[in-house]
Protein backbone atom coordinates (compact mmCIF):
# COMPACT_ATOMS: atom_id res chain seq x y z
CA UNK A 1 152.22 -130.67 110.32
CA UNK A 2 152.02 -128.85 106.88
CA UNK A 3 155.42 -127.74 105.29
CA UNK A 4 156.49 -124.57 106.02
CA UNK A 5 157.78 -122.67 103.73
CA UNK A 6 159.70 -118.69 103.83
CA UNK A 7 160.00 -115.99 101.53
CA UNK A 8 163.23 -117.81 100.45
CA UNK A 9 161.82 -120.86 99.48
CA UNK A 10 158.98 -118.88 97.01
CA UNK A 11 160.07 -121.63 94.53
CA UNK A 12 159.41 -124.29 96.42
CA UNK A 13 156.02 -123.56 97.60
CA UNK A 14 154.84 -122.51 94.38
CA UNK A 15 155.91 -125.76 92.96
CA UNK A 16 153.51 -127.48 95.68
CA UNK A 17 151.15 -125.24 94.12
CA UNK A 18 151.56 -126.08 90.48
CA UNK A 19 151.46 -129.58 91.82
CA UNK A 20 147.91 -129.41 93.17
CA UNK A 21 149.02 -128.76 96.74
CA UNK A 22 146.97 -125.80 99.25
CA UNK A 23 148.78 -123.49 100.75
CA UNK A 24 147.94 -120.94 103.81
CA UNK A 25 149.56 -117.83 103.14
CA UNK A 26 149.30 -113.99 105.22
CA UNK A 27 147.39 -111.40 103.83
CA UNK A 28 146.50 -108.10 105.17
CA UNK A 29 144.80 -109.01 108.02
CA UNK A 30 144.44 -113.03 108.36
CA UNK A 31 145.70 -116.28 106.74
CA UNK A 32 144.34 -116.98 103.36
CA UNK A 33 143.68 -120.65 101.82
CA UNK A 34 145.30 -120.20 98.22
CA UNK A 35 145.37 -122.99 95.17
CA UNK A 36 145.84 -122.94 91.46
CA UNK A 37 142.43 -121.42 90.65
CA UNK A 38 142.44 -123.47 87.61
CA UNK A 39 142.99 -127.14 89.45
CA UNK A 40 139.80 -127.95 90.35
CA UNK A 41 140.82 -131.30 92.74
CA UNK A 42 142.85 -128.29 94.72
CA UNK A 43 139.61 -126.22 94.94
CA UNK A 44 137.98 -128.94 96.19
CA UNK A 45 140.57 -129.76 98.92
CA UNK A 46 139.61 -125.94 100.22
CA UNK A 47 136.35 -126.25 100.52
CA UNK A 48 136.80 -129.59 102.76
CA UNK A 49 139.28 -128.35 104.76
CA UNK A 50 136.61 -125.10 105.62
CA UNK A 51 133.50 -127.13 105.75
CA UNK A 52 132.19 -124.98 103.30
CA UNK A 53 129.70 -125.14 100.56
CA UNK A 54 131.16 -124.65 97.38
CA UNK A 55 128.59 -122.33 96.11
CA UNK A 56 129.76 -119.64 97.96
CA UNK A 57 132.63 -118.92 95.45
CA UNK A 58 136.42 -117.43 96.30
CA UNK A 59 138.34 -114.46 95.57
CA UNK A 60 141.52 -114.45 93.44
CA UNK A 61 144.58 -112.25 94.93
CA UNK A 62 147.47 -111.23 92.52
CA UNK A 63 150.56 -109.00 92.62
CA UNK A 64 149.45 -107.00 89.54
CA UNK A 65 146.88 -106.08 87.04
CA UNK A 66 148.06 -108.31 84.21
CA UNK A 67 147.71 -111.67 86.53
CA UNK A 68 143.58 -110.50 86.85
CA UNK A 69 142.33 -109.16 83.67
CA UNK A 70 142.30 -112.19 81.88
CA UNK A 71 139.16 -112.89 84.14
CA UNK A 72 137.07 -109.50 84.08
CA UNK A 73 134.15 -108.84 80.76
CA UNK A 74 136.23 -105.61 79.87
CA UNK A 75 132.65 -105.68 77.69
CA UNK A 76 130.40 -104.70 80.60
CA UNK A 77 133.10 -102.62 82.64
CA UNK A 78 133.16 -98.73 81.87
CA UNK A 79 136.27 -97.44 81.42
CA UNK A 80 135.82 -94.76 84.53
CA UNK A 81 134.77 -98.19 86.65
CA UNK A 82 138.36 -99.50 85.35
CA UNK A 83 140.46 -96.69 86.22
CA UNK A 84 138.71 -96.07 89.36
CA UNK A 85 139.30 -99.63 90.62
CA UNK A 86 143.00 -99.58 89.02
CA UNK A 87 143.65 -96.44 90.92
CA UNK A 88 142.97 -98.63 94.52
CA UNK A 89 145.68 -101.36 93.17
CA UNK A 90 147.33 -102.77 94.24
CA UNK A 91 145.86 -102.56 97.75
CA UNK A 92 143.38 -103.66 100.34
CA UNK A 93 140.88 -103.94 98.12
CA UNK A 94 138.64 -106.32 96.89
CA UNK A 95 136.13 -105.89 93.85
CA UNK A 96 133.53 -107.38 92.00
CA UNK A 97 133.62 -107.82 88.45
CA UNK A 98 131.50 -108.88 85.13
CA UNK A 99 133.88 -112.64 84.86
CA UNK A 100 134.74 -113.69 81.59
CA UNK A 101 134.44 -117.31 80.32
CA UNK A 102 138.33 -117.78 82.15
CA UNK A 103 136.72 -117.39 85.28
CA UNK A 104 136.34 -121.29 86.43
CA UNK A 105 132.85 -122.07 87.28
CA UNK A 106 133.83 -123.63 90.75
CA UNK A 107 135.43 -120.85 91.64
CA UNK A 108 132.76 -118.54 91.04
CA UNK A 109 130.58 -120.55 92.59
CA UNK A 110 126.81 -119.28 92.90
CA UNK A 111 127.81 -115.64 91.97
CA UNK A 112 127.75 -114.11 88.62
CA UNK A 113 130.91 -112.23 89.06
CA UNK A 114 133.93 -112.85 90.49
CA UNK A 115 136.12 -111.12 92.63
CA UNK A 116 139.33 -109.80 92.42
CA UNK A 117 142.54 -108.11 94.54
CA UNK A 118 145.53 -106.85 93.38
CA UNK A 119 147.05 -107.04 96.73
CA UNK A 120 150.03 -105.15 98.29
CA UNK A 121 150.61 -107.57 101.19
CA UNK A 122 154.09 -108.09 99.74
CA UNK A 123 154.20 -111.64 101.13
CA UNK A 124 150.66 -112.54 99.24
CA UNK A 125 152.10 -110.37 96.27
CA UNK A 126 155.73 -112.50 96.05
CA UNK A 127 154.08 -115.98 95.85
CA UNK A 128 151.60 -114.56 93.42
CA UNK A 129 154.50 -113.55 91.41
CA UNK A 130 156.54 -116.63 92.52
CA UNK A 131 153.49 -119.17 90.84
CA UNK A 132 152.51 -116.44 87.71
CA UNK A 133 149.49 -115.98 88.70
CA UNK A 134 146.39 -115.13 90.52
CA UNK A 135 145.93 -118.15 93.23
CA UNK A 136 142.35 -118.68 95.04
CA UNK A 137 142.17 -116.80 98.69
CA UNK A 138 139.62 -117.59 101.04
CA UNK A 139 140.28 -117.11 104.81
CA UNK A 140 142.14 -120.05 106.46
CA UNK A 141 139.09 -121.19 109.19
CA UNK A 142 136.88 -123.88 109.35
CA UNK A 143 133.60 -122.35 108.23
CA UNK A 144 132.03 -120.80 111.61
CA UNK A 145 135.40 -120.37 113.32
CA UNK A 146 137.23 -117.03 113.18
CA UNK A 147 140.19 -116.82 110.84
CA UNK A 148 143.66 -117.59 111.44
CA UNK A 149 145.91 -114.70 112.13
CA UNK A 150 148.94 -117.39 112.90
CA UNK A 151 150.96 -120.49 111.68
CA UNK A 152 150.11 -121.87 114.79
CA UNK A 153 146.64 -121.71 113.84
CA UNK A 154 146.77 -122.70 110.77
CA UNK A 155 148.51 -125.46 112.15
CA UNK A 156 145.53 -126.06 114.43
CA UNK A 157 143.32 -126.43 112.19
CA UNK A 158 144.03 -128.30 109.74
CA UNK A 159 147.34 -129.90 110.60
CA UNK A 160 148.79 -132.82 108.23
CA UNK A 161 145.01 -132.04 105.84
CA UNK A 162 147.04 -129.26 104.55
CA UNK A 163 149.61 -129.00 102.09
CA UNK A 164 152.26 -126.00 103.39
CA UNK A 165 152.06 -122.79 104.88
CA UNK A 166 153.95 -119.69 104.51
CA UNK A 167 155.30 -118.33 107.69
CA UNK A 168 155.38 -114.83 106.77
CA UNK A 169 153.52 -111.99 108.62
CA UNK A 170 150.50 -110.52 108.41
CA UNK A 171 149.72 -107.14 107.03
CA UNK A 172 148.59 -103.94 109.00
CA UNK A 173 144.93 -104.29 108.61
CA UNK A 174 142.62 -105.00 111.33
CA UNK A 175 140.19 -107.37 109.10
CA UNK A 176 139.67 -109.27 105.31
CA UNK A 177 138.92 -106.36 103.29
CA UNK A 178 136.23 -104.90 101.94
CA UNK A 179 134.34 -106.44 99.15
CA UNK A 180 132.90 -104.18 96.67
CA UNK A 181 130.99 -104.36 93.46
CA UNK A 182 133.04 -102.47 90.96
CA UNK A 183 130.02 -101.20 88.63
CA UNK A 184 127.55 -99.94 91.56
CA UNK A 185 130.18 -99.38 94.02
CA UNK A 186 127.97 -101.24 96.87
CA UNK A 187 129.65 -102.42 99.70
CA UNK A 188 129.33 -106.17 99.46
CA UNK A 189 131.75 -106.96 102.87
CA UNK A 190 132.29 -104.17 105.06
């Protein structure tokens, strides 16, 4: 069994974090996979956990604006794009920017952009704020099965392959939310 960690041991489990570990966390609607972005070993340890090609790329969830900007081209965002999408934060929403050169190319993966929330899941939010900084999320499945919406689950899974979970609840929403690109505004995941 993974470790399981609560809201009161935030420290703890971003420590694992810092440390290379994976961790499944709640998010709005389902379980998220989350790592240092920047450690790519960790990324890696996502990807075989899901059975997923790497090309496919991640999000990166943080409890506030400053933990994402470092990784948007300001350059090729209008300003009215910017205060539109700061105006949804932090919330269920995910969007596509222009990445800059701190974007990790294995996180990206195949895409030219990368995407970014600035979640209010205050779970997701605290160990974002807990670790300083935006951490990968990618839904905590093998690739083809449906995502987790429970420790148990998560449990199921992946069992002693995984590093710690955070038994914390889910959020309100029904499913992952929607993915949009932040210049054309086109829905990328309903």
């Amino acid at each position: 069994m993974p470790q399981t960690f609560t809201l009161a041991d935030l420290d703890a489990a971003s420590a694992l974090l810092r440390d290379g570990g994976v961790i499944a966390y709640p998010t709005e609607a389902v379980f998220g996979l989350g790592c240092d972005p920047h450690d790519q070993t960790a990324f890696a340890k996502i990807f075989a956990l899901k059975q997923r090609p790497a090309t496919q790329g991640v999000l990166l969830i943080a409890a506030d604006f400053a933990q994402v900007e470092r990784y948007i081209d300001f350059a090729k965002v209008p300003d009215a794009v910017l205060t539109q999408v700061r105006a949804s934060w932090p919330g269920p929403h995910t969007w596509i920017f222009p990445r800059s050169a701190a974007v990790p190319e294995w996180v990206a993966g195949a895409h030219a952009g990368i995407a970014l929330r600035v979640t209010a899941h205050e779970p997701a939010a605290a160990l974002c704020r807990a670790f300083g900084g935006a951490l990968v999320s990618t839904s905590a499945n093998p690739h083809g099965e449906p995502p987790a919406k429970s420790t148990q689950t998560v449990c199921d899974y992946f069992g002693d392959a995984l590093n710690g979970v955070l038994a914390a609840p889910l959020g309100a929403q029904d499913r992952p939310t929607t993915i949009r690109d932040a210049l054309t505004g086109a829905i990328i995941r309903a």
